[in-house]
Protein backbone atom coordinates (compact mmCIF):
# COMPACT_ATOMS: atom_id res chain seq x y z
CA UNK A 1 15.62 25.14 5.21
CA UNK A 2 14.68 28.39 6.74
CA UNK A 3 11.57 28.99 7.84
CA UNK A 4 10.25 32.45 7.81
CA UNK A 5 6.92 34.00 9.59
CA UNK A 6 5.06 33.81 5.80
CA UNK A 7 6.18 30.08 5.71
CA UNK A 8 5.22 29.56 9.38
CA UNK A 9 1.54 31.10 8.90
CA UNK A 10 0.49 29.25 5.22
CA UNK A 11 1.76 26.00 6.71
CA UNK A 12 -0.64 26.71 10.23
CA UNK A 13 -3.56 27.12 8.02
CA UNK A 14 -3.00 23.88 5.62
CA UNK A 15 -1.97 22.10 8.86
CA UNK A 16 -5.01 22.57 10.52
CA UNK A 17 -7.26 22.20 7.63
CA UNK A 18 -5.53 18.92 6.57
CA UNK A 19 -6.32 17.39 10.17
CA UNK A 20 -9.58 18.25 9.95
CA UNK A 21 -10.06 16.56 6.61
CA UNK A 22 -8.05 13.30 8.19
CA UNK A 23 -10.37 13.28 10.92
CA UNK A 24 -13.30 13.34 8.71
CA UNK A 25 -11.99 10.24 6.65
CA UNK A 26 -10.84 8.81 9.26
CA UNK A 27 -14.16 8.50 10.75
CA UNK A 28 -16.00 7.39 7.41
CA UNK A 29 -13.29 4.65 6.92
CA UNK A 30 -14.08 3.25 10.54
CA UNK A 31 -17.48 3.20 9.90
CA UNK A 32 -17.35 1.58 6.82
CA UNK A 33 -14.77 -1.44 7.46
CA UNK A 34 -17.07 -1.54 10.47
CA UNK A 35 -19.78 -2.23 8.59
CA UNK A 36 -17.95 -4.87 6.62
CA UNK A 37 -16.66 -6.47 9.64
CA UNK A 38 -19.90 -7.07 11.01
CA UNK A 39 -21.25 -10.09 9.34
CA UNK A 40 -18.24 -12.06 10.96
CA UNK A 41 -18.91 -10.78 14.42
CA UNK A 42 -19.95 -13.99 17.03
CA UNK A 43 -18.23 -16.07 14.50
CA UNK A 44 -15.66 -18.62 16.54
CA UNK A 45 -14.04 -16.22 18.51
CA UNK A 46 -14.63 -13.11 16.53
CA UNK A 47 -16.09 -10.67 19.60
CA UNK A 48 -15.98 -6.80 20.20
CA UNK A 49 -12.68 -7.00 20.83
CA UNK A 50 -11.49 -8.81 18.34
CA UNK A 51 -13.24 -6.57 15.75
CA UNK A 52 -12.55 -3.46 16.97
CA UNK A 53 -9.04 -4.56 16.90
CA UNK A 54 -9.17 -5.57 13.46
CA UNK A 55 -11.64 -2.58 12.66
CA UNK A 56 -8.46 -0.15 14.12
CA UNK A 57 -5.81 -1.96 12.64
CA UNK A 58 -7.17 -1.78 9.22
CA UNK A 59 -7.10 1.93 8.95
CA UNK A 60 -3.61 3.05 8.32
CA UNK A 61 -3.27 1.03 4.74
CA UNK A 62 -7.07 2.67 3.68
CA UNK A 63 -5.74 6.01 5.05
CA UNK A 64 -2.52 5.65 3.04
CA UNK A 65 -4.14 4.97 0.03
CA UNK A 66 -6.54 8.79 0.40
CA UNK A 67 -3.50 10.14 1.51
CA UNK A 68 -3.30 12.04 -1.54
CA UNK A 69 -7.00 13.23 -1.32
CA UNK A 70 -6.42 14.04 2.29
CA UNK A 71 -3.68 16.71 1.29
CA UNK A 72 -5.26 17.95 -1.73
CA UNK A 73 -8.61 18.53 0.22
CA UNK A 74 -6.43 19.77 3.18
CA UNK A 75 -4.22 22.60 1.09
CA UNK A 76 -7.48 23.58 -0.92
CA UNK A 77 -9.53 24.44 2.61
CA UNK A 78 -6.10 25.85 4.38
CA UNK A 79 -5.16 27.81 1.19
CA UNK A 80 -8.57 29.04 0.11
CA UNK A 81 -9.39 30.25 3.84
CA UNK A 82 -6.38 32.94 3.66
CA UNK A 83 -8.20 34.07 0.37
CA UNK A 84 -11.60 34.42 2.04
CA UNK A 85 -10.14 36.40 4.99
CA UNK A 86 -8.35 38.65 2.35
CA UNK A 87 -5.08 37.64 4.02
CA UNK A 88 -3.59 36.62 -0.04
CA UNK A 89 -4.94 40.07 -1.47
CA UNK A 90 -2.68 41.84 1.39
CA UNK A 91 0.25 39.99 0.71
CA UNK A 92 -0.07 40.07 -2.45
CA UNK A 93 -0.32 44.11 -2.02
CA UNK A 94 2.72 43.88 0.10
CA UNK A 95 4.74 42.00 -2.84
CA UNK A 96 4.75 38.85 -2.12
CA UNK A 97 4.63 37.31 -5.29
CA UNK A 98 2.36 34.32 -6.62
CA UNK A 99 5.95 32.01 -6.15
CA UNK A 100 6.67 32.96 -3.22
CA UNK A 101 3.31 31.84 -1.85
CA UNK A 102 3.23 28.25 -3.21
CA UNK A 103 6.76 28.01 -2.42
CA UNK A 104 5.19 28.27 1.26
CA UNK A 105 2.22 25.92 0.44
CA UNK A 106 5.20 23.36 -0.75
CA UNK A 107 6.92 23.86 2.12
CA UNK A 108 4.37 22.79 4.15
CA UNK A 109 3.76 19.90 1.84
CA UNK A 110 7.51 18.67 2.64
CA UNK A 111 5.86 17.84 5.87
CA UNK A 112 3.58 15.42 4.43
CA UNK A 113 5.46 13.61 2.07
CA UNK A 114 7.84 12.62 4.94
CA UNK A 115 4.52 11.63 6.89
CA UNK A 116 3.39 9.25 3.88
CA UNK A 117 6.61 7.55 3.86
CA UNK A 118 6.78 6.88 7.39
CA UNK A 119 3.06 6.05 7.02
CA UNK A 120 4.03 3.62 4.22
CA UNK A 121 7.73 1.89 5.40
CA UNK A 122 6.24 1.50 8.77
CA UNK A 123 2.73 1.68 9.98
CA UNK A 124 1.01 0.29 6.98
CA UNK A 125 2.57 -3.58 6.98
CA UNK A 126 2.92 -3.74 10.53
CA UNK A 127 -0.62 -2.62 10.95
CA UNK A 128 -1.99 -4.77 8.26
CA UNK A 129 -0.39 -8.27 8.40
CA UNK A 130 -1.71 -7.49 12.45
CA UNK A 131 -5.02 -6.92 11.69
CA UNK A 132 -5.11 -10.38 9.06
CA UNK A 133 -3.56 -12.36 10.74
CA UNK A 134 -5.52 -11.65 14.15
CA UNK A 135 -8.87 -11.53 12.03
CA UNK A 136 -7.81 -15.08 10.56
CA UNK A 137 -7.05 -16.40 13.90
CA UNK A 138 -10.14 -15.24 15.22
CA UNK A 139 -12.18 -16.96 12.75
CA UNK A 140 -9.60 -20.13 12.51
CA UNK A 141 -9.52 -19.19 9.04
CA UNK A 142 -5.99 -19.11 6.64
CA UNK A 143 -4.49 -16.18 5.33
CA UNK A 144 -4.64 -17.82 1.82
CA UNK A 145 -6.55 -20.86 0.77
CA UNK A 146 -6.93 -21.68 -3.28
CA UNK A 147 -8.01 -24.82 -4.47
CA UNK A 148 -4.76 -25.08 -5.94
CA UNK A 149 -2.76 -23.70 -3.06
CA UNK A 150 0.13 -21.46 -3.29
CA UNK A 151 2.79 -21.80 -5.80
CA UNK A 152 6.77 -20.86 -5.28
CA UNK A 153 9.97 -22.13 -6.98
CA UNK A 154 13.42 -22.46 -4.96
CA UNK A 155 16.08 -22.97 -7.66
CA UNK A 156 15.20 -26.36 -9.46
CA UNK A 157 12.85 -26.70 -6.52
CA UNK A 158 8.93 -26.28 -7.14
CA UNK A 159 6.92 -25.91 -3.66
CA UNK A 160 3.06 -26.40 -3.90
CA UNK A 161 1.65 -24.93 -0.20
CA UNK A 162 -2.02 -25.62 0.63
CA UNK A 163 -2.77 -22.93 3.41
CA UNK A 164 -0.53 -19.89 4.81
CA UNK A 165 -1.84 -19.88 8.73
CA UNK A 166 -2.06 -16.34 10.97
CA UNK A 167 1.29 -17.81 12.44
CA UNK A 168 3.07 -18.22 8.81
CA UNK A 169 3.19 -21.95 9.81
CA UNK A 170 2.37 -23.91 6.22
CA UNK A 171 -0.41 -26.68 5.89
CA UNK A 172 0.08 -29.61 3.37
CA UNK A 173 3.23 -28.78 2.11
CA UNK A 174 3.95 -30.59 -1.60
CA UNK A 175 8.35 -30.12 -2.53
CA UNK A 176 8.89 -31.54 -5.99
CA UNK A 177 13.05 -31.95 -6.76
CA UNK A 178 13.89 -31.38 -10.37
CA UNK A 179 17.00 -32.80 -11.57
CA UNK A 180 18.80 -31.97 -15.13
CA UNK A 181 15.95 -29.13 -15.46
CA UNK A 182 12.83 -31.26 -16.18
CA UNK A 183 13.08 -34.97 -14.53
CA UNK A 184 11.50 -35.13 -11.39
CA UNK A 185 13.75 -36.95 -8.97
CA UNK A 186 11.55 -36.78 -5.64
CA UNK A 187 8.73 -35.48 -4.22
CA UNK A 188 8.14 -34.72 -0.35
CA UNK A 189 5.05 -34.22 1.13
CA UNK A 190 4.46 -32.67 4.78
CA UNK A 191 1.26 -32.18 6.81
CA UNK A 192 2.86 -29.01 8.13
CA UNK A 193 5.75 -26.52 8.14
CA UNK A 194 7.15 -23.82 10.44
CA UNK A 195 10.14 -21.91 11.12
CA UNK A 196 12.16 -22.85 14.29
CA UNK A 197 14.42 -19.89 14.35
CA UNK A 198 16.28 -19.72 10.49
CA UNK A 199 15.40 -23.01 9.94
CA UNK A 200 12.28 -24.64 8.09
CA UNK A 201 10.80 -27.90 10.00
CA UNK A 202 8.68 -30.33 8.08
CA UNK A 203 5.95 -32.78 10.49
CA UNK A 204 4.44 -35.64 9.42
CA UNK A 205 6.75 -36.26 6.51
CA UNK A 206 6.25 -38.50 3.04
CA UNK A 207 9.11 -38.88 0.78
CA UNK A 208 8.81 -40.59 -2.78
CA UNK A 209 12.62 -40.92 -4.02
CA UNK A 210 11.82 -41.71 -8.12
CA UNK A 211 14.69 -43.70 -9.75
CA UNK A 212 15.12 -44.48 -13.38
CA UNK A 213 12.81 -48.32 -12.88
CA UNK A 214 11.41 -47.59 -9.56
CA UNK A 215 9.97 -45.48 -6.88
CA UNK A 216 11.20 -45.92 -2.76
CA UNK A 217 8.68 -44.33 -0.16
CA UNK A 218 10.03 -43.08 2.85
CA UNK A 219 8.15 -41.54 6.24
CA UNK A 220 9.41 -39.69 9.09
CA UNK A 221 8.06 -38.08 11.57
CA UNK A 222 9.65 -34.60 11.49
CA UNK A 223 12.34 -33.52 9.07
CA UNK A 224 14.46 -30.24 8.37
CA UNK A 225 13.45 -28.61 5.20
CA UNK A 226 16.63 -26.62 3.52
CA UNK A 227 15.47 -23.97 1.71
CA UNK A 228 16.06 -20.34 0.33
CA UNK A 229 12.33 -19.75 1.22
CA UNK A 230 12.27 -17.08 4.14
CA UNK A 231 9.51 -16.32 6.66
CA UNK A 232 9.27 -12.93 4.89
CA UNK A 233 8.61 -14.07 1.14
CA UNK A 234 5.45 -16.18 3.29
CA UNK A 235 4.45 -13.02 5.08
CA UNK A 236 3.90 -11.61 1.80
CA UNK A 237 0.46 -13.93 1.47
CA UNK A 238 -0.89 -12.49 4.74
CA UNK A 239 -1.73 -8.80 3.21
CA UNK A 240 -1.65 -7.68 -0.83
CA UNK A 241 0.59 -6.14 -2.25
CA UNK A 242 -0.33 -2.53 -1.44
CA UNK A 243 -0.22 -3.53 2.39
CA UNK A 244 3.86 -4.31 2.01
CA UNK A 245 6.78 -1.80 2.93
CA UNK A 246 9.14 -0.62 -0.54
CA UNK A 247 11.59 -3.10 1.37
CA UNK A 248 9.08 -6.38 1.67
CA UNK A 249 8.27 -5.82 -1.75
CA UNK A 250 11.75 -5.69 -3.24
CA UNK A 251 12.77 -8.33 -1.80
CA UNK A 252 9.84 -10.54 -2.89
CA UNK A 253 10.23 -9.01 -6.22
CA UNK A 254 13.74 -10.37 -6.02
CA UNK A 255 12.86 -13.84 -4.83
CA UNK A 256 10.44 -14.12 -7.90
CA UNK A 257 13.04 -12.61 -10.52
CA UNK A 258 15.93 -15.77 -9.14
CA UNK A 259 12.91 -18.12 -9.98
CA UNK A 260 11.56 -16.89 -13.09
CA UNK A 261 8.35 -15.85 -11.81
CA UNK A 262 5.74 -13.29 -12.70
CA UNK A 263 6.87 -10.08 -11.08
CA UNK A 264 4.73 -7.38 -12.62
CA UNK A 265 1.83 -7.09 -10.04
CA UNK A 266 4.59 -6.36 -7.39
CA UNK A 267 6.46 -4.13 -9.64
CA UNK A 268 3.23 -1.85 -10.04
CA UNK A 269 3.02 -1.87 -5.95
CA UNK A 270 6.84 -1.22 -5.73
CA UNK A 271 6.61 1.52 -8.16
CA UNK A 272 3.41 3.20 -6.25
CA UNK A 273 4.78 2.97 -3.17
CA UNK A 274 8.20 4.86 -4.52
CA UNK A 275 5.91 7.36 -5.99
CA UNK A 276 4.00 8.14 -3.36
CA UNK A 277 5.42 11.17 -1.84
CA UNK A 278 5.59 12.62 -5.31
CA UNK A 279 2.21 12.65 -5.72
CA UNK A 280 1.68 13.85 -2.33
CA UNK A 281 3.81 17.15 -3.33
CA UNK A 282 1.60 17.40 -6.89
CA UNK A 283 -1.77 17.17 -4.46
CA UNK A 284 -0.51 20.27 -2.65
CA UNK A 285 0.94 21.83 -5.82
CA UNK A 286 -2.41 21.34 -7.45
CA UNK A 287 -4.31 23.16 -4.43
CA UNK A 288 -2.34 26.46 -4.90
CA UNK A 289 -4.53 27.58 -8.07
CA UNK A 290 -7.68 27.38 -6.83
CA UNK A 291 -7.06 29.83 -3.97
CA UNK A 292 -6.40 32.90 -6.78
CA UNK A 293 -9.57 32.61 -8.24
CA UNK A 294 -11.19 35.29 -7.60
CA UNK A 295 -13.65 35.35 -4.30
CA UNK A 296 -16.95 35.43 -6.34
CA UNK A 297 -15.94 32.69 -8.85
CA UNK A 298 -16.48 30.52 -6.06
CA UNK A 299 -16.94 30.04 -2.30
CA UNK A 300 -14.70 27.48 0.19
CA UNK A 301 -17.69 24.71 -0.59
CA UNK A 302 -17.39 24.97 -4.32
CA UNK A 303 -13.40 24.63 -3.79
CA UNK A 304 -13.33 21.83 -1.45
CA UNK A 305 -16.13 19.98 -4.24
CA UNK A 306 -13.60 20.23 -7.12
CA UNK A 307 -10.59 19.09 -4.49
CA UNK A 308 -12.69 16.07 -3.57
CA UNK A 309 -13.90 15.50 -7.79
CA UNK A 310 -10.19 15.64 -8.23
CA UNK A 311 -8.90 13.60 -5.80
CA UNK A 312 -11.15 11.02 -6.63
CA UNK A 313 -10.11 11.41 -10.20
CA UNK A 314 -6.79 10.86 -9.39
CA UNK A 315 -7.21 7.55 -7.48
CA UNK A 316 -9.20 6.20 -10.13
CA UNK A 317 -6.86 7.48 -12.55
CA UNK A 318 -4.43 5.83 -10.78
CA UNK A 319 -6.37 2.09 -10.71
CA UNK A 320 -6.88 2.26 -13.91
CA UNK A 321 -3.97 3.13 -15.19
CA UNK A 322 -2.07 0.44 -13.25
CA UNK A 323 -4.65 -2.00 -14.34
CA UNK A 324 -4.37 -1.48 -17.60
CA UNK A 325 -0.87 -1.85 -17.28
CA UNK A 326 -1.20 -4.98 -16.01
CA UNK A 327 -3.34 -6.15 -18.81
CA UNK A 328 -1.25 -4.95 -21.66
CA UNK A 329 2.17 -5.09 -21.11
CA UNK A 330 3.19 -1.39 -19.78
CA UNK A 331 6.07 -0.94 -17.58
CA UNK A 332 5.35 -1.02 -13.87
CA UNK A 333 7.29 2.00 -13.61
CA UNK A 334 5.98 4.09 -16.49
CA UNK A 335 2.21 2.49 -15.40
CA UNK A 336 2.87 4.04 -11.26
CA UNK A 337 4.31 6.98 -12.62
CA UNK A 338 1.69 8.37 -15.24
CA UNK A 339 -1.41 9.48 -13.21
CA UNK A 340 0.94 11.62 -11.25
CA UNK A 341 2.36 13.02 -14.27
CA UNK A 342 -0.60 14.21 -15.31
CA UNK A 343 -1.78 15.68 -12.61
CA UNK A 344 1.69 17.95 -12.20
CA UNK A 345 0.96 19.06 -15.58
CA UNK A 346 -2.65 19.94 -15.00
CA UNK A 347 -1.22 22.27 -11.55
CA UNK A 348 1.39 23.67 -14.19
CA UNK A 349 -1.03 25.03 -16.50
CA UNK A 350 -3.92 26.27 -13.68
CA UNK A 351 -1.27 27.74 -11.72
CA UNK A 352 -0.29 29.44 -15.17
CA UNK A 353 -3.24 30.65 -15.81
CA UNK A 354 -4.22 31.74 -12.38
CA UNK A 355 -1.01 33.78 -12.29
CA UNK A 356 -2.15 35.87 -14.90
C-alpha cells in the first residue's frame, strides 16, 4: 500500500488526536479502578504496590473494550480539525474528491485495527489473568469460589472443583467415573490438585470404588490424576470471558463442545473478539461525515459530543444486543456481529448525505 503525502498528512492529524483521546481515558480508567481498588487496600498483603500493580495491569482489557470510542472520538477531532483550518475546503478546491479523503481517513484506520488485535491476542489475557491472579494472592483469596464450586466434564468423567487458586492449583477436588453412560462406578476425592509439568497430581487422596453389592474405600497420599483437563481450560476461571485471547477461547469453546456443555457465553466473546477490528474500521468510517458539515453547523466541541453520544451508543448497543442474545436463543455470531452492522450502515447513509 502506497502511501502518498495526502495519506501521510490525514493520518498525522487522526494520529495525534487519537492519542490524545487515549490519554484522556486512560487517565479516567486509572482513576476509577483506583477508586474501586481502594476498599481492599491494607487487606492481608494488599499494599501500594500491590495495588498499583493490579490498578496498571487492569487497564489494557478496559482500554480494549473503548477501543472503539477511542478511534471514533480520535478520527472525529483529527478529521474535523483539517475542516476548521480550511485545509478540506482547499483540497477539496484542488479535486480531491470526498473518496479520496476517507480513503485516507481508512488508511489511517488500518493502523488501528492491527493495534486492537495485537491489543486483544496479546496484552489483554496476559495483562489480566496477571493482575487476578496477583490481586487474589494478595488478598489469599481464589480466583473462583461458588458454593457449588466449578463444574467440568472429561468424557464420561464429571469433575466438581471447589476453588481455582492464583497458581491454577485446585482445592477439594470431587472426580465422579461414569460407566455405561449413567452408573456411577467411583468417586475420588482430593484435598488438592496441581500440574507437575503435563501431568495432573492429586494430594490427600479418597477413593470410593462402588460395585454392584458394595462400596471399597481407598486413601493415598498423593496420586496421578489422568485427564484431558489442561492448565489452560483452568486459566479460563482466572479472568471472564472478554479478558481471553480468540485462541484461549476457542479452545475452551472446544473443550465444552467434546463434553456437551453450554458454549454460548464463550461463543458471544469469541465472536466479539473476531469482530473487533471491524468495528474499529466502521468507528473511523463513521467519523468521516461529520467533518463535511459545514463549519457553522457546528464547532470541534459539538463534534467530539456526538462522537462520544455515539460511541457510547455503540457499546451499549453492543451489551445489549449480546445479552439479549444470550437470553433468547440468537446466534453468537449474528448477536457479535449486529451492532457493528448497524453502525456501517448509519456511516453509509451520513457519508451519503454529506457528499451531497
Amino acid at each position: 500500500m502506497i502511501l502518498t503525502l495526502l495519506d501521510r498528512h490525514i493520518g498525522r492529524g487522526i494520529f495525534v488526536s487519537t492519542l490524545l483521546v487515549f490519554g484522556v481515558l486512560l487517565a479516567l480508567s486509572l482513576f476509577i479502578v483506583l477508586v474501586r481498588a481502594l476498599p481492599d487496600f491494607g487487606k492481608f498483603s494488599f499494599g501500594l504496590a500491590e495495588m498499583v500493580h493490579y490498578v496498571i495491569m487492569s487497564q489494557p482489557r478496559h482500554l480494549y473494550e473503548l477501543f472503539p470510542i477511542i478511534v471514533l472520538i480520535g478520527a472525529i477531532m483529527g478529521l474535523s480539525a483539517l475542516a476548521l483550518n480550511s485545509e478540506l475546503i482547499a483540497m477539496r478546491a484542488a479535486g480531491v474528491s470526498v473518496a479520496r479523503i476517507v480513503g485516507s481517513a481508512m488508511k489511517a484506520g488500518l493502523v488501528f485495527v492491527i493495534a486492537s488485535v495485537l491489543l486483544g491476542e496479546y496484552i489483554v489475557p496476559f495483562a489480566e489473568s496477571l493482575a487476578q491472579r496477583e490481586r487474589a494472592k494478595a488478598l489469599h483469596e481464589s480466583l473462583q469460589q461458588r458454593s457449588s464450586g466449578l463444574w467440568l466434564r472429561d468424557g464420561e468423567t464429571f469433575v466438581n472443583i471447589g476453588e481455582v487458586l492464583p497458581d491454577l492449583s485446585l482445592l477439594r477436588v470431587n472426580i465422579y467415573h461414569f460407566g455405561d453412560g449413567t452408573r456411577l462406578r467411583a468417586q475420588t476425592f482430593a484435598q488438592r490438585a496441581w500440574l507437575d509439568g503435563e501431568q495432573w497430581r492429586l494430594e490427600a487422596v479418597r477413593q470410593s470404588l462402588i460395585g454392584a453389592d458394595s462400596v471399597r474405600i481407598q486413601h493415598s497420599r498423593r496420586q496421578d490424576w489422568a485427564t484431558a483437563i489442561k492448565q489452560d481450560v483452568v486459566s479460563v476461571f482466572a479472568v471472564v470471558p472478554e479478558g481471553l485471547s480468540i485462541q484461549q477461547l476457542y479452545r475452551y469453546i472446544e473443550h465444552l463442545r467434546q463434553n456437551n456443555q453450554e458454549t454460548e457465553r464463550y461463543q458471544l466473546a469469541f465472536w466479539q473478539k473476531i469482530f473487533m477490528p471491524l468495528a474499529t474500521a466502521v468507528m473511523v468510517l463513521l467519523a468521516t461525515p461529520f467533518v463535511f458539515r459545514p463549519v457553522r453547523s457546528g464547532g470541534l466541541g459539538s463534534r467530539v459530543f456526538l462522537g462520544i453520544m455515539l460511541g457510547l451508543a455503540f457499546v451499549v448497543l453492543n451489551q445489549i444486543i449480546g445479552y439479549f442474545g444470550l437470553l433468547y436463543g440468537l446466534p453468537p455470531m449474528a448477536s457479535a456481529l449486529a451492532p457493528i452492522a448497524l453502525f456501517f450502515a448509519l456511516a453509509l447513509i451520513l457519508l451519503r448525505r454529506s457528499a451531497r
